[in-house]
PDB file of N, CA and C in Angstrom:
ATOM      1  N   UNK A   1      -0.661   2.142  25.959  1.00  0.00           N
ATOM      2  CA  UNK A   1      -0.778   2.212  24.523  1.00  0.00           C
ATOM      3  C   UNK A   1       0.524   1.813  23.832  1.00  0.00           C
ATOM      4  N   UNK A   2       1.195   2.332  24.530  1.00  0.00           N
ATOM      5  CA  UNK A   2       2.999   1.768  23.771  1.00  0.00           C
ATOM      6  C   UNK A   2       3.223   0.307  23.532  1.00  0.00           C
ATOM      7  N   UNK A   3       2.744  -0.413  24.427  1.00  0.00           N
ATOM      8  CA  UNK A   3       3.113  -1.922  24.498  1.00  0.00           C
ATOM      9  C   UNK A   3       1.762  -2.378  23.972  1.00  0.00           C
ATOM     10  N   UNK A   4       0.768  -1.540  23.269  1.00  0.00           N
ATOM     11  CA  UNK A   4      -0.153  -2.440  22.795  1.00  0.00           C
ATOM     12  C   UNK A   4      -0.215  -2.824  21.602  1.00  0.00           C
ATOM     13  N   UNK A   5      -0.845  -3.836  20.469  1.00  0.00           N
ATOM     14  CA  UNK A   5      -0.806  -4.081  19.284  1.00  0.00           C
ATOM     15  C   UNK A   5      -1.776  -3.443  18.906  1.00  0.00           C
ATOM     16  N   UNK A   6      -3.269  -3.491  19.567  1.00  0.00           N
ATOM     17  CA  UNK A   6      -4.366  -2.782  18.824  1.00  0.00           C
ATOM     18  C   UNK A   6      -4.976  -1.708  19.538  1.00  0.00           C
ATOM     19  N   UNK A   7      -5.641  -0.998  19.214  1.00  0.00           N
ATOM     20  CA  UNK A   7      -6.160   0.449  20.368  1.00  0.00           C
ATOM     21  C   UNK A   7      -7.751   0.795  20.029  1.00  0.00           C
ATOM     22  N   UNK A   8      -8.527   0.416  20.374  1.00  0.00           N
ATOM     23  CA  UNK A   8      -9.767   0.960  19.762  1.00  0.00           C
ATOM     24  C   UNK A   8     -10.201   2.143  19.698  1.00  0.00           C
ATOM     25  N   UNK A   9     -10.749   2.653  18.865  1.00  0.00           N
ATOM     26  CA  UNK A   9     -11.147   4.197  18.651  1.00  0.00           C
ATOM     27  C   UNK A   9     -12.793   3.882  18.163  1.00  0.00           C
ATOM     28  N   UNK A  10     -13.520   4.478  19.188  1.00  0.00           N
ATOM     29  CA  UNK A  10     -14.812   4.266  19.456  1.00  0.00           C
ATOM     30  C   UNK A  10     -15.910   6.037  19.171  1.00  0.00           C
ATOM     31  N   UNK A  11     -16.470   5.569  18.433  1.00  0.00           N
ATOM     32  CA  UNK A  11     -17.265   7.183  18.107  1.00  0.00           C
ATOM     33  C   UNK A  11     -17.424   7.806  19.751  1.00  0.00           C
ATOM     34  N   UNK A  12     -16.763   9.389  19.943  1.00  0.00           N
ATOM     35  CA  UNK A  12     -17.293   9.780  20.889  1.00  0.00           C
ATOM     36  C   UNK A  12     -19.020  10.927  20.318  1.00  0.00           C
ATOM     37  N   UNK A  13     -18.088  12.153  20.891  1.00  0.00           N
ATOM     38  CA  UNK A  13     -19.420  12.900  20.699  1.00  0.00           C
ATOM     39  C   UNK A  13     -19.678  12.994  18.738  1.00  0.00           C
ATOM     40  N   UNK A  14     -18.180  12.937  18.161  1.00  0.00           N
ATOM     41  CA  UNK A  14     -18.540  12.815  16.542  1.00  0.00           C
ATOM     42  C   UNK A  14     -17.622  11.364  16.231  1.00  0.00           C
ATOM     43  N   UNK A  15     -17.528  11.494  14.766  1.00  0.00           N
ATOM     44  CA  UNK A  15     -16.675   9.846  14.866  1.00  0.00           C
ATOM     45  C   UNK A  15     -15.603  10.293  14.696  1.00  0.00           C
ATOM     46  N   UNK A  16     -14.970  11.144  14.819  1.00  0.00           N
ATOM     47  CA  UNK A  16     -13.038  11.761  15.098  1.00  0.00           C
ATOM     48  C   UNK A  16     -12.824  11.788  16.295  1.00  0.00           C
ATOM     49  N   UNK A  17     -11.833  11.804  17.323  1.00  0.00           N
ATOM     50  CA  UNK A  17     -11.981  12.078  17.860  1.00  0.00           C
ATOM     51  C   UNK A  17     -10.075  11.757  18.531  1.00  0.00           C
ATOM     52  N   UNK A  18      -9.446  12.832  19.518  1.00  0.00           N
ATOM     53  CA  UNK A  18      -7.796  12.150  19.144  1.00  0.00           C
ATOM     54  C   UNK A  18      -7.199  10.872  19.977  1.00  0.00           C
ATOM     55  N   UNK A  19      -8.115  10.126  19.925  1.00  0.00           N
ATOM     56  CA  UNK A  19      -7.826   8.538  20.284  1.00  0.00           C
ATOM     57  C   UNK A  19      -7.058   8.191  19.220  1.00  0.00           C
ATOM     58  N   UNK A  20      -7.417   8.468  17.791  1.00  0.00           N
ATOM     59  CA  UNK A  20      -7.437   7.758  16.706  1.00  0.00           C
ATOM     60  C   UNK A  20      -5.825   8.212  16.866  1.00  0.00           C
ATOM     61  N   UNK A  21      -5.351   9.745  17.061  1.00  0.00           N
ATOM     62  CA  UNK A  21      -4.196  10.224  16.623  1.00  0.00           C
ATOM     63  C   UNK A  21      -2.901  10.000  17.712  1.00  0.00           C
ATOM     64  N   UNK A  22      -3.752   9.505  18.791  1.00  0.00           N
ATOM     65  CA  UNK A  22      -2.928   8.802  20.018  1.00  0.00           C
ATOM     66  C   UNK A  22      -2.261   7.668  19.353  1.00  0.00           C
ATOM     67  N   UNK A  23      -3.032   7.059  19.336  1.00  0.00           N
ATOM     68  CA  UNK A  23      -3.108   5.440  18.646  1.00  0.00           C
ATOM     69  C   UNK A  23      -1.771   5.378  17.604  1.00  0.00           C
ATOM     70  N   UNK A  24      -1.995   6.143  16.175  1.00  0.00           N
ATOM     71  CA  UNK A  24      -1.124   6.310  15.387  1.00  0.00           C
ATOM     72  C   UNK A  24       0.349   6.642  16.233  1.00  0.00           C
ATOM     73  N   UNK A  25       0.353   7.819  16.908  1.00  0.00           N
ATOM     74  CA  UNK A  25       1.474   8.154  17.525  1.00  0.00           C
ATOM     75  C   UNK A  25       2.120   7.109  18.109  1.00  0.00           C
ATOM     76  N   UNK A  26       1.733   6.066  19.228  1.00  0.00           N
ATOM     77  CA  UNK A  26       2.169   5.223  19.739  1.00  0.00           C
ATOM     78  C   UNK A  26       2.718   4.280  18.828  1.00  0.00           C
ATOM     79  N   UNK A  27       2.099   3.633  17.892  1.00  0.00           N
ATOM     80  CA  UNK A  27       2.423   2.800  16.754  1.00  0.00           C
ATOM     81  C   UNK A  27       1.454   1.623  17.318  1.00  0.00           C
ATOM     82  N   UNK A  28       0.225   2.146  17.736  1.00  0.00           N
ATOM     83  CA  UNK A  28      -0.343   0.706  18.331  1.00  0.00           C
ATOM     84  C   UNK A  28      -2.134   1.137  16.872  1.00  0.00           C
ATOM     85  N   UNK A  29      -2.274   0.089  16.137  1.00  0.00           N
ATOM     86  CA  UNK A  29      -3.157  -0.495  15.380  1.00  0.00           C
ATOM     87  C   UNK A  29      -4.244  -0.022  15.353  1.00  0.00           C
ATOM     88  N   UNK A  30      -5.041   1.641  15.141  1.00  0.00           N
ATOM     89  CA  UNK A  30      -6.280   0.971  15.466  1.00  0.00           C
ATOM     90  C   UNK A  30      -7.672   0.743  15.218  1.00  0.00           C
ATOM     91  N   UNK A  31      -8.064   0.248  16.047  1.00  0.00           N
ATOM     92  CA  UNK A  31      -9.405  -0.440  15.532  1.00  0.00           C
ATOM     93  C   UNK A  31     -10.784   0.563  15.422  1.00  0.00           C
ATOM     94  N   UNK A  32     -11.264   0.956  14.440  1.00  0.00           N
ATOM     95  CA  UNK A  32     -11.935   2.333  14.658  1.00  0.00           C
ATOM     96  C   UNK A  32     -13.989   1.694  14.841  1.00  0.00           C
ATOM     97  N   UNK A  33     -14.261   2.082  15.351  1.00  0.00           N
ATOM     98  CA  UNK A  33     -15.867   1.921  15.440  1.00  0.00           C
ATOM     99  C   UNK A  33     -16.454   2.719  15.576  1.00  0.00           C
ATOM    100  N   UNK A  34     -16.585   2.942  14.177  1.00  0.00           N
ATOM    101  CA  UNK A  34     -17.250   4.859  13.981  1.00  0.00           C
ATOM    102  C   UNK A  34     -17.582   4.529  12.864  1.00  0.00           C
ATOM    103  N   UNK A  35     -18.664   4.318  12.192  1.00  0.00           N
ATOM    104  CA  UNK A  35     -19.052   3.932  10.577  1.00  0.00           C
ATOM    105  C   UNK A  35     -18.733   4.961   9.561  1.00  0.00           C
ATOM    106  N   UNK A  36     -18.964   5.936  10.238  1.00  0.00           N
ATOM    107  CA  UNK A  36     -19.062   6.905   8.856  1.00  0.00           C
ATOM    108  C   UNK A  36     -17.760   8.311   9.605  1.00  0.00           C
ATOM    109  N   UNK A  37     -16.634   7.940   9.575  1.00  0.00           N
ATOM    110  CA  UNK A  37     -15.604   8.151  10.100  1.00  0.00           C
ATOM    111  C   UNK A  37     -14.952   8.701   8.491  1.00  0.00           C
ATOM    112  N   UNK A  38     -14.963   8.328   7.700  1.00  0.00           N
ATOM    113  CA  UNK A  38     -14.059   7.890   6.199  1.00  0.00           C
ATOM    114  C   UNK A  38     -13.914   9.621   5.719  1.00  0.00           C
ATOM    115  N   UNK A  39     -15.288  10.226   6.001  1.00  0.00           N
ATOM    116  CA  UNK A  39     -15.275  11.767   5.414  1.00  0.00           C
ATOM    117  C   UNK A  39     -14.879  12.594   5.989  1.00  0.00           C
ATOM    118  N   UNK A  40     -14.471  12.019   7.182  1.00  0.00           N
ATOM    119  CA  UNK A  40     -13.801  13.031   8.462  1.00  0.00           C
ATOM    120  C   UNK A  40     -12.100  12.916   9.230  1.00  0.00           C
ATOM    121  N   UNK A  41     -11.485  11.994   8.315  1.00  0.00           N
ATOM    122  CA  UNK A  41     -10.115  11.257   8.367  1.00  0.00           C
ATOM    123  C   UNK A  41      -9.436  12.836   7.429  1.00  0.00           C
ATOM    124  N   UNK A  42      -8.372  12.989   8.142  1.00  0.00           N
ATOM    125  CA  UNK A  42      -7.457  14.022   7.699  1.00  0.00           C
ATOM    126  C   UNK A  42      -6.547  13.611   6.347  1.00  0.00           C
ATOM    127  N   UNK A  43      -6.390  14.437   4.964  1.00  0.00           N
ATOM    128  CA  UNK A  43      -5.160  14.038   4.194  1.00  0.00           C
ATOM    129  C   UNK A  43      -5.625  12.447   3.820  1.00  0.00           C
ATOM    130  N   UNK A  44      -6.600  12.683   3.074  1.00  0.00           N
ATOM    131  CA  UNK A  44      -7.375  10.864   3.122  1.00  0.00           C
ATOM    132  C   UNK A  44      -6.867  11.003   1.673  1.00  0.00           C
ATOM    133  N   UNK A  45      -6.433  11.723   0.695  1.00  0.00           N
ATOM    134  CA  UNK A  45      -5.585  11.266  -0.314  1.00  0.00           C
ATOM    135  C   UNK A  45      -4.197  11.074  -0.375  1.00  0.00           C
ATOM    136  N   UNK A  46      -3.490  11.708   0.779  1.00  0.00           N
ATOM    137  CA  UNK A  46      -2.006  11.385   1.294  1.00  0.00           C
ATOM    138  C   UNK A  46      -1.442  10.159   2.103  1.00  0.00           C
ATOM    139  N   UNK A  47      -2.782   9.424   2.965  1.00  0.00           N
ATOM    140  CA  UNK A  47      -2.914   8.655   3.981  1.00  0.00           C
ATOM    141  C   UNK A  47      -3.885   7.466   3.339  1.00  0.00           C
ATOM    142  N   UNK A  48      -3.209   6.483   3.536  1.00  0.00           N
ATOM    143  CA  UNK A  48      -3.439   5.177   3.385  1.00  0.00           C
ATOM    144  C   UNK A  48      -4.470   4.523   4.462  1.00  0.00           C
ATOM    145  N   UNK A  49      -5.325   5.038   4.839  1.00  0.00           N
ATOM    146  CA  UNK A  49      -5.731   4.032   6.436  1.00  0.00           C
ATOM    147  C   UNK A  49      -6.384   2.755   5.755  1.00  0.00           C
ATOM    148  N   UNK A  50      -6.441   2.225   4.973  1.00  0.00           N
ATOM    149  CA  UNK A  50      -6.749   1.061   4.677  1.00  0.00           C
ATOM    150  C   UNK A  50      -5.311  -0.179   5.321  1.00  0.00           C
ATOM    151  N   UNK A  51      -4.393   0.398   4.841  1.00  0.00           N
ATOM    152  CA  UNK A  51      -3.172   0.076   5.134  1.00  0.00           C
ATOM    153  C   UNK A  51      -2.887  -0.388   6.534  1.00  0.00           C
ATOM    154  N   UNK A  52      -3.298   0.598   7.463  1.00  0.00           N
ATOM    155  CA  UNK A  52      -2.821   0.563   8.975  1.00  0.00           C
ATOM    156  C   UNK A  52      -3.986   0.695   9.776  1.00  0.00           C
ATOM    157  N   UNK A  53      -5.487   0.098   9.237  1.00  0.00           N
ATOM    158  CA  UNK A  53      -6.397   0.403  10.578  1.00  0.00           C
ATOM    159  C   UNK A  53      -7.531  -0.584   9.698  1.00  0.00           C
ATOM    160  N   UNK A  54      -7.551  -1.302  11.618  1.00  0.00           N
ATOM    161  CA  UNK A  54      -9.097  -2.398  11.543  1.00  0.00           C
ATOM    162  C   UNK A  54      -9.975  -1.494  11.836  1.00  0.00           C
ATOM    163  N   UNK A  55     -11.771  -2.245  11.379  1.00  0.00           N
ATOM    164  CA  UNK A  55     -12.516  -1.669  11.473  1.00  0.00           C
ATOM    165  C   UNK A  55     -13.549  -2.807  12.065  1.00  0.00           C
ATOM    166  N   UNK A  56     -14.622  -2.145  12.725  1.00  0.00           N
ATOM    167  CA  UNK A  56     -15.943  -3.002  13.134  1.00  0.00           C
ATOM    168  C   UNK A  56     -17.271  -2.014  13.277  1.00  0.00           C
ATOM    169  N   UNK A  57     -17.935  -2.883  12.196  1.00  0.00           N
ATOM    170  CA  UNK A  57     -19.467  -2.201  12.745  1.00  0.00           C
ATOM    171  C   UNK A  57     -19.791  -1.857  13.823  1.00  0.00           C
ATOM    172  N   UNK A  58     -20.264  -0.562  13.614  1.00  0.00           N
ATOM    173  CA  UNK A  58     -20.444   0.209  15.157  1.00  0.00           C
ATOM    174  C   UNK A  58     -21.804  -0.112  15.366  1.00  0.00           C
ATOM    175  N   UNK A  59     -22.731  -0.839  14.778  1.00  0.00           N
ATOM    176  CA  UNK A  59     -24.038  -1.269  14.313  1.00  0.00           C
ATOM    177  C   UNK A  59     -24.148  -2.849  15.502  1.00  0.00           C
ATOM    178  N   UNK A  60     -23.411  -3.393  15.636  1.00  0.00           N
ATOM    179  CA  UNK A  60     -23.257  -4.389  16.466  1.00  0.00           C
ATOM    180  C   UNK A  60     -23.934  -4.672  17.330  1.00  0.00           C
ATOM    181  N   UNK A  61     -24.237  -5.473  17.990  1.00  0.00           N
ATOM    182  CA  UNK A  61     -24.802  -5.405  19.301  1.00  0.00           C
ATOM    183  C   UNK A  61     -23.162  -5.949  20.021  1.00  0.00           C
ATOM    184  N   UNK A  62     -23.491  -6.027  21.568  1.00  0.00           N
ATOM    185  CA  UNK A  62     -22.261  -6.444  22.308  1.00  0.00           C
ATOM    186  C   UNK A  62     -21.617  -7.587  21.805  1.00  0.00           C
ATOM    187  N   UNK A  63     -22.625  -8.878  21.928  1.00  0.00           N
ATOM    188  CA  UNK A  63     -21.799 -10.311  21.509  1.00  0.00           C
ATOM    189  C   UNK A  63     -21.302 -10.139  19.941  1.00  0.00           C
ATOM    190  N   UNK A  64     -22.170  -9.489  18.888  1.00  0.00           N
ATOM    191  CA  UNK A  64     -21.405  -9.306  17.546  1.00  0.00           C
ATOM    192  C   UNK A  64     -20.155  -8.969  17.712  1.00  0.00           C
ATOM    193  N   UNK A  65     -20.216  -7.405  18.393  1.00  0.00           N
ATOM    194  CA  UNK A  65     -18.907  -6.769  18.422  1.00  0.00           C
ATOM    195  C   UNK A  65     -17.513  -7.337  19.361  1.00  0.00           C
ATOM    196  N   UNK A  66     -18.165  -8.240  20.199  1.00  0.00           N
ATOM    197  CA  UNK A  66     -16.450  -9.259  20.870  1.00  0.00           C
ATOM    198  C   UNK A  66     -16.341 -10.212  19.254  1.00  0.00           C
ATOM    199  N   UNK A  67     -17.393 -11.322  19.095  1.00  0.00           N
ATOM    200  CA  UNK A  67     -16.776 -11.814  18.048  1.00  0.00           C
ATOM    201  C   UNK A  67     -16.128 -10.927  16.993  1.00  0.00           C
ATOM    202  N   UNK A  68     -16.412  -9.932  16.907  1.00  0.00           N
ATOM    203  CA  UNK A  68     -15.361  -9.154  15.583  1.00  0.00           C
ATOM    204  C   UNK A  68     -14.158  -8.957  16.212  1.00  0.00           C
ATOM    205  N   UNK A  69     -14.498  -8.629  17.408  1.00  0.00           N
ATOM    206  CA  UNK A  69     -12.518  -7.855  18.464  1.00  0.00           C
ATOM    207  C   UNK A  69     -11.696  -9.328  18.158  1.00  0.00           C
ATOM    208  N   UNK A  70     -12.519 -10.504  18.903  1.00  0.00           N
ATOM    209  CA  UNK A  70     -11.900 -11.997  18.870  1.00  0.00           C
ATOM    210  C   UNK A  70     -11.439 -12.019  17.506  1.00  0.00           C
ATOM    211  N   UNK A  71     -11.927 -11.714  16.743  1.00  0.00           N
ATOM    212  CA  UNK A  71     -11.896 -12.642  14.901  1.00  0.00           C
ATOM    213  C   UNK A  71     -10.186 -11.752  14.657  1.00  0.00           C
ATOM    214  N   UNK A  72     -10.499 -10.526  14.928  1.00  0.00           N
ATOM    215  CA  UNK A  72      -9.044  -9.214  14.417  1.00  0.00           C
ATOM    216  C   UNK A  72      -8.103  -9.832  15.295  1.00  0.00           C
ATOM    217  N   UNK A  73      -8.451 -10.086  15.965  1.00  0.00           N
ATOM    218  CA  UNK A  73      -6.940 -10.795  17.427  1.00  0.00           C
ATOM    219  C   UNK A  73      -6.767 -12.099  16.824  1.00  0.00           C
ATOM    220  N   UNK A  74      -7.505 -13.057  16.485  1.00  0.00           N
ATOM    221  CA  UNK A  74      -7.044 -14.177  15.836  1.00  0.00           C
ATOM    222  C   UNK A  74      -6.213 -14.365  14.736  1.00  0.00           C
ATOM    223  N   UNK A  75      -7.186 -13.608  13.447  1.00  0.00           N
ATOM    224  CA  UNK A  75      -6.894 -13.692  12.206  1.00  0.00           C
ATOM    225  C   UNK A  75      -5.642 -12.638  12.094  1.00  0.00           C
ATOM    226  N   UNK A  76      -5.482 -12.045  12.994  1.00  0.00           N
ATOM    227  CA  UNK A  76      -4.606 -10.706  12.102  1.00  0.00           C
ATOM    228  C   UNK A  76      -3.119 -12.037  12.147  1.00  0.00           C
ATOM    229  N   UNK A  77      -2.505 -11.637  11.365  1.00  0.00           N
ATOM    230  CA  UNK A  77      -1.077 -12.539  11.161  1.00  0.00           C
ATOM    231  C   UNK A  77       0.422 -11.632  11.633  1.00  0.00           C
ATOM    232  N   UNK A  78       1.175 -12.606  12.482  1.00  0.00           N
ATOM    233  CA  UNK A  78       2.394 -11.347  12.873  1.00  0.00           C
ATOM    234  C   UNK A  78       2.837 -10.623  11.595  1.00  0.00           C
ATOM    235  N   UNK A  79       2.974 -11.106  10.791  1.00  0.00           N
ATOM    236  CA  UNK A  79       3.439 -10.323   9.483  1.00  0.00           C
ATOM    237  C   UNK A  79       2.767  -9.198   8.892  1.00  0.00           C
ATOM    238  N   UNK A  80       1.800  -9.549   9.111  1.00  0.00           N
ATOM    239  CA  UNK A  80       0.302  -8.665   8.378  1.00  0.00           C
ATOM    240  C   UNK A  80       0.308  -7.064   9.634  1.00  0.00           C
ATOM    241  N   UNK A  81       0.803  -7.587  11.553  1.00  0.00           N
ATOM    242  CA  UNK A  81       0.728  -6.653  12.330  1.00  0.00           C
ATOM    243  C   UNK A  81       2.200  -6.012  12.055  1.00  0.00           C
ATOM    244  N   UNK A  82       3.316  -6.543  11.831  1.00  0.00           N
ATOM    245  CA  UNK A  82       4.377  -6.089  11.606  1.00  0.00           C
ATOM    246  C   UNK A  82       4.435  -4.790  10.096  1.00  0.00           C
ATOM    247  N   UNK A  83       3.788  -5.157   8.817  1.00  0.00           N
ATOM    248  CA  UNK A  83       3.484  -4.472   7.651  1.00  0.00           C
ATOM    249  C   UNK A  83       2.526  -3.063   8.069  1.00  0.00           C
ATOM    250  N   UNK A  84       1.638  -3.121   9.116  1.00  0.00           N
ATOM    251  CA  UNK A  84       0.687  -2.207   9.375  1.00  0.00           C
ATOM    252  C   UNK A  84       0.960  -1.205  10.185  1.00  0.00           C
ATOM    253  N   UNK A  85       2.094  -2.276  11.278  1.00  0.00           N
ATOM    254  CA  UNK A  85       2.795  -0.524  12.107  1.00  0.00           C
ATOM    255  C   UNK A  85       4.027  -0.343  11.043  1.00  0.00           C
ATOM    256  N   UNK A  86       4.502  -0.384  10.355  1.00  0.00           N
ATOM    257  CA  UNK A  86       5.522   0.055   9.547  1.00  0.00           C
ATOM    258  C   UNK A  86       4.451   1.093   8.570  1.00  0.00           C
ATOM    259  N   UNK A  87       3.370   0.989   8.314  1.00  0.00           N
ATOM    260  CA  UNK A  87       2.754   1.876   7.694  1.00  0.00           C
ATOM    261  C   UNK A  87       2.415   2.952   8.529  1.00  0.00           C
ATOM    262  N   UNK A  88       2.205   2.574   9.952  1.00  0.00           N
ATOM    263  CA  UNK A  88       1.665   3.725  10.885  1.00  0.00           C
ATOM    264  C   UNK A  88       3.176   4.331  10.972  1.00  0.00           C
ATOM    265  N   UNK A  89       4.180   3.731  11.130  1.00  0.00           N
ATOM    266  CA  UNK A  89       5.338   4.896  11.078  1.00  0.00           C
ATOM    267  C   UNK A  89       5.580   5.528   9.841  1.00  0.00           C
ATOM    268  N   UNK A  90       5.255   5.543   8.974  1.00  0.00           N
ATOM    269  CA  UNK A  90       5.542   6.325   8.047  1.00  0.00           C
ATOM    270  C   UNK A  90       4.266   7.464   7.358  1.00  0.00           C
ATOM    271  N   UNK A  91       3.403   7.315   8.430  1.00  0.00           N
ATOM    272  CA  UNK A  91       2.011   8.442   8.282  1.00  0.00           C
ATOM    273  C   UNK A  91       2.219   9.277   9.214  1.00  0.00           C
ATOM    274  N   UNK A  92       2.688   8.756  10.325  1.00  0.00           N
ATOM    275  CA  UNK A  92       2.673   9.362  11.576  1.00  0.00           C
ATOM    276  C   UNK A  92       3.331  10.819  11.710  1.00  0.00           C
ATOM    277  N   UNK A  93       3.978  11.115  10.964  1.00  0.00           N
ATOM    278  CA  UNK A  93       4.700  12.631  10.392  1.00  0.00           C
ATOM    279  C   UNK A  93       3.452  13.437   9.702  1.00  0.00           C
ATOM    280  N   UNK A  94       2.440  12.860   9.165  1.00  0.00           N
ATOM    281  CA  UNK A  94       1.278  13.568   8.436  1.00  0.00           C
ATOM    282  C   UNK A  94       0.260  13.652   9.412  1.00  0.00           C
ATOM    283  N   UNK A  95       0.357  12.885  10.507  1.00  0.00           N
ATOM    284  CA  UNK A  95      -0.961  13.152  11.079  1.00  0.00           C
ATOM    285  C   UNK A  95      -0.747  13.010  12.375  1.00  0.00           C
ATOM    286  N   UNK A  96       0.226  13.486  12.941  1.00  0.00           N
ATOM    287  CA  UNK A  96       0.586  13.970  14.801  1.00  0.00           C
ATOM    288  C   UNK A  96       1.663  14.581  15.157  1.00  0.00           C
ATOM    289  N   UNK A  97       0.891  15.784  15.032  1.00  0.00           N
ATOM    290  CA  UNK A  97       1.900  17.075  15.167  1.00  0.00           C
ATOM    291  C   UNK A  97       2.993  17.138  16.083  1.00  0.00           C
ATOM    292  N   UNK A  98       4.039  17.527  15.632  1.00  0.00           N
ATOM    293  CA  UNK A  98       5.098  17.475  16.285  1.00  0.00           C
ATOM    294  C   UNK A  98       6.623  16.134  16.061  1.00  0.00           C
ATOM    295  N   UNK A  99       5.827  15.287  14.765  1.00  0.00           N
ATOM    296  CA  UNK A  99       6.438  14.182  14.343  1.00  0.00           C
ATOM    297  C   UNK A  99       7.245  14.950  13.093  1.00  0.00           C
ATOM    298  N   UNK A 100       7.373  15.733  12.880  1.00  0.00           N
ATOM    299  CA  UNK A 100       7.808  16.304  11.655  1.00  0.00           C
ATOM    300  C   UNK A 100       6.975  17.060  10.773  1.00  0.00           C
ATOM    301  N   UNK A 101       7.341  17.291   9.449  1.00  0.00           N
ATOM    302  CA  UNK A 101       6.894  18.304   8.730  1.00  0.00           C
ATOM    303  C   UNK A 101       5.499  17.175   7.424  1.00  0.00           C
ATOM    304  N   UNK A 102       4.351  17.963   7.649  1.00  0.00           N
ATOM    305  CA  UNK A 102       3.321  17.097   6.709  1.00  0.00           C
ATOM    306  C   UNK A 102       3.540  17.283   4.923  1.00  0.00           C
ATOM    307  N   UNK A 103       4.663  18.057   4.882  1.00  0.00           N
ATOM    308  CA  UNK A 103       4.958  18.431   3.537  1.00  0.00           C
ATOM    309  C   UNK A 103       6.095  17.633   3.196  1.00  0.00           C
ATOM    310  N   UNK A 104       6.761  17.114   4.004  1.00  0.00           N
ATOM    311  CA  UNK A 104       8.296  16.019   3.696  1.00  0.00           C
ATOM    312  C   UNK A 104       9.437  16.716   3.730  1.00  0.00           C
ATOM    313  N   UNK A 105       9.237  17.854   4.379  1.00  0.00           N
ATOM    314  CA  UNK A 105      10.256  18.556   4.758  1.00  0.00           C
ATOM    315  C   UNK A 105      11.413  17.937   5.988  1.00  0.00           C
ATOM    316  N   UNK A 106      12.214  16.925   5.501  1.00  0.00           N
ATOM    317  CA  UNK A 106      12.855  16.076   6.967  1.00  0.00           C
ATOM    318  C   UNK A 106      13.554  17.068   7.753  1.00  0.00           C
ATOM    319  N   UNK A 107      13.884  18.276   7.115  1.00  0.00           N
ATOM    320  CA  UNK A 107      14.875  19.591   8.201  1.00  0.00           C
ATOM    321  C   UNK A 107      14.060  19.561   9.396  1.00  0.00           C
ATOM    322  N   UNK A 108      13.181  19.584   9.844  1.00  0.00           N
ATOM    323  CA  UNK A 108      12.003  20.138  10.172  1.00  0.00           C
ATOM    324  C   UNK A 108      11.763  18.999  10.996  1.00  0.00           C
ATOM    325  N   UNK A 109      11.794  17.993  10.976  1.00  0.00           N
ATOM    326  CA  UNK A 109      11.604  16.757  12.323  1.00  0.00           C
ATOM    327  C   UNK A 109      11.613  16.610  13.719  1.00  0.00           C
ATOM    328  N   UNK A 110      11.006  16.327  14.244  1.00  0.00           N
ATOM    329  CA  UNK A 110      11.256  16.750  15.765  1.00  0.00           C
ATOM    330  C   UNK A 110      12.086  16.658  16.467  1.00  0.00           C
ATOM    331  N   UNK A 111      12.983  15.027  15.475  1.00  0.00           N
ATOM    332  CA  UNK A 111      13.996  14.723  17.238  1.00  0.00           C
ATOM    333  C   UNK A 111      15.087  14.679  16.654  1.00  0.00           C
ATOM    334  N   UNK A 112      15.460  15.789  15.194  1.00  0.00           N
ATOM    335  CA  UNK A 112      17.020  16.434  15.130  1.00  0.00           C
ATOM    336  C   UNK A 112      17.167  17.404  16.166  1.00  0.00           C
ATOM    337  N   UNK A 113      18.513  18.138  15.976  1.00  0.00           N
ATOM    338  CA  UNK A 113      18.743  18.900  16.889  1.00  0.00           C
ATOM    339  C   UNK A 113      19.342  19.802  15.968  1.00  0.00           C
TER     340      UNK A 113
END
C-alpha cells in the first residue's frame, strides 16, 4: 500500500469498511466501489473526499468496471495525483487515529515527543 498510487475500497459486508482508512493512512488514493458509501463517510463536513478519492459504479459488470480502473490510471494526471495525496495528508489527522488530534490540536500529534 505504501508504494501504491491507488488502493481500491470495495463494499464489504456494509460500504465502510477500514480499507478506506488504511488507504488514507498510507497516502495511497482511493478508489471506493460502494455506491451509497457518501452517508456513511466520517466528518463529511470537515473532510473533503471529493478532493482525494476516485470512484466507480459498483453497478458494473466486470469488463465495465476494468474500463473504469483503465480510464482512472490513464486519465488521472501526475499533478492532479500529486494535489490529491497532499489532500490525503492533510485529512489524515481527522480520520486515522493515532495521526494526531481531530480537533487541530498539533500538541497532541503522534510523532512529537
Amino acid at each position: 500500500m505504501l508504494g501504491s498510487r491507488f488502493c481500491l475500497h470495495v463494499r464489504g459486508d456494509t460500504s465502510t469498511s477500514r480499507r478506506l482508512f488504511d488507504a488514507v493512512a498510507a497516502g495511497c488514493i482511493p478508489i471506493i466501489i460502494a455506491n451509497d458509501i457518501d452517508n456513511h463517510l466520517p466528518f463529511p463536513l470537515d473532510v473533503p473526499y471529493p478532493a482525494f478519492v476516485k470512484r466507480v459504479d459498483e453497478r458494473l459488470e466486470v469488463k465495465g468496471m476494468e474500463e473504469a480502473l483503465r480510464r482512472i490510471w490513464n486519465e488521472t494526471t501526475e499533478s492532479e495525483l500529486v494535489e490529491m495525496q497532499k489532500m490525503l495528508l492533510e485529512v489524515r489527522e481527522k480520520l486515522v487515529y493515532g495521526f494526531g488530534d481531530p480537533f487541530g490540536n498539533k500538541s497532541l500529534g503522534r510523532w512529537e515527543s
